[in-house]
Protein backbone atom coordinates (compact mmCIF):
# COMPACT_ATOMS: atom_id res chain seq x y z
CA UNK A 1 0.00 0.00 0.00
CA UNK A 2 3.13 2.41 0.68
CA UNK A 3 4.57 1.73 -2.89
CA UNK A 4 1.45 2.25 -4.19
CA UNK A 5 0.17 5.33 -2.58
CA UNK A 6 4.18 6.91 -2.92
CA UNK A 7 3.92 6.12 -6.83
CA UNK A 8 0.73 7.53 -7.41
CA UNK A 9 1.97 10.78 -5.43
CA UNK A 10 4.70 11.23 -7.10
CA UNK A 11 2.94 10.31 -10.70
CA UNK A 12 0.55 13.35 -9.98
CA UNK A 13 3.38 15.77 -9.30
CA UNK A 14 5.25 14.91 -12.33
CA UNK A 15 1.79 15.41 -13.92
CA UNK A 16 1.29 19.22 -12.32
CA UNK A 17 5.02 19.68 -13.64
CA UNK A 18 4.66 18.56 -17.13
CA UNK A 19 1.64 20.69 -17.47
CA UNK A 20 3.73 23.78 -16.05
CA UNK A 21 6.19 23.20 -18.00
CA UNK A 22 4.92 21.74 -21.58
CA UNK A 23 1.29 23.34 -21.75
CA UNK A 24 1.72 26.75 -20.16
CA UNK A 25 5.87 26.85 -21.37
CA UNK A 26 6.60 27.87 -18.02
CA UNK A 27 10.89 26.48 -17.07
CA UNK A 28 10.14 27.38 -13.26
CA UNK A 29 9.74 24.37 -10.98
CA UNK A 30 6.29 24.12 -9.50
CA UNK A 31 6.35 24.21 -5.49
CA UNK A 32 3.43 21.68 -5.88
CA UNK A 33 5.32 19.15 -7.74
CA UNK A 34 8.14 19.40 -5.19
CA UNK A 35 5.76 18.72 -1.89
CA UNK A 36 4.11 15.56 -3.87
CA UNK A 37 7.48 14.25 -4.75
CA UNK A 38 8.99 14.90 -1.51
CA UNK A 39 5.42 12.73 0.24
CA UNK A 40 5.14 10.53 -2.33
CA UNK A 41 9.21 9.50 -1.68
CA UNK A 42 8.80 9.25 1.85
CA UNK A 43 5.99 6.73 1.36
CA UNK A 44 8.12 4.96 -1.11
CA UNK A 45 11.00 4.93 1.69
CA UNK A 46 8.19 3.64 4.81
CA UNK A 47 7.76 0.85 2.35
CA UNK A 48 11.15 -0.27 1.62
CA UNK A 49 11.60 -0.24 5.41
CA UNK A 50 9.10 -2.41 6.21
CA UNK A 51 10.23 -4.62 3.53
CA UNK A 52 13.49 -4.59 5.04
CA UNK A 53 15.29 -3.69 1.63
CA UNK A 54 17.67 -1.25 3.15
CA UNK A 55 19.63 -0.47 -0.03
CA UNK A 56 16.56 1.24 -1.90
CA UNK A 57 15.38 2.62 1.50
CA UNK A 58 18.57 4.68 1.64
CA UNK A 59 18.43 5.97 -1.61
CA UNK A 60 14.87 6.68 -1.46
CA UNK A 61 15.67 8.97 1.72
CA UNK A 62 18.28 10.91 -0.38
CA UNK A 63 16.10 11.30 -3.33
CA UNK A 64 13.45 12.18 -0.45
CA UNK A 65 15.42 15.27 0.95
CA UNK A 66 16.97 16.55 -2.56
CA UNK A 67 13.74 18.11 -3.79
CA UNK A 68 13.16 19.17 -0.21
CA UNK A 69 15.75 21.41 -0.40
CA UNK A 70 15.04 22.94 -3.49
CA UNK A 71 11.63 23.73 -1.90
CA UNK A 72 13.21 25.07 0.71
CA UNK A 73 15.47 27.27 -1.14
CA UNK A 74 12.82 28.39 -3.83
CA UNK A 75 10.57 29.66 -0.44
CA UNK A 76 13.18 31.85 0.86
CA UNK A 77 13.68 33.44 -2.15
């Protein structure tokens, strides 16, 4: 249910981006995109925990905090 529910997450903020950035031809990265990504990968890294595979569970948590910061960065500016 965590792989599902962090896929489907993610899948909609890729969706909100590709309309940004294809349909309206706007290059900026939407905030939007960034907070389903970052939930969506932090369901995705509950998941591999509790499946005990450790190896994409730490990558997951990297790829979890990268867009994270971005949002963070694109707020304070």
């Amino acid at each position: 249910m965590y792989f599902l529910a962090g896929l489907t997450l993610v899948t909609i903020g890729w969706i909100i981006q590709f309309y940004k950035t294809v349909v309206l031809k706007d290059k900026s990265i939407n905030p939007y995109f960034l907070v389903l990504y970052f939930i969506g990968v932090l369901f995705l890294v509950i998941g591999n925990l509790l499946a005990g595979d450790m190896v994409s569970f730490l990558l997951n948590l990297v790829s979890a905090f990268l867009p994270l910061l971005i949002l963070l960065t694109i707020i304070r500016n």
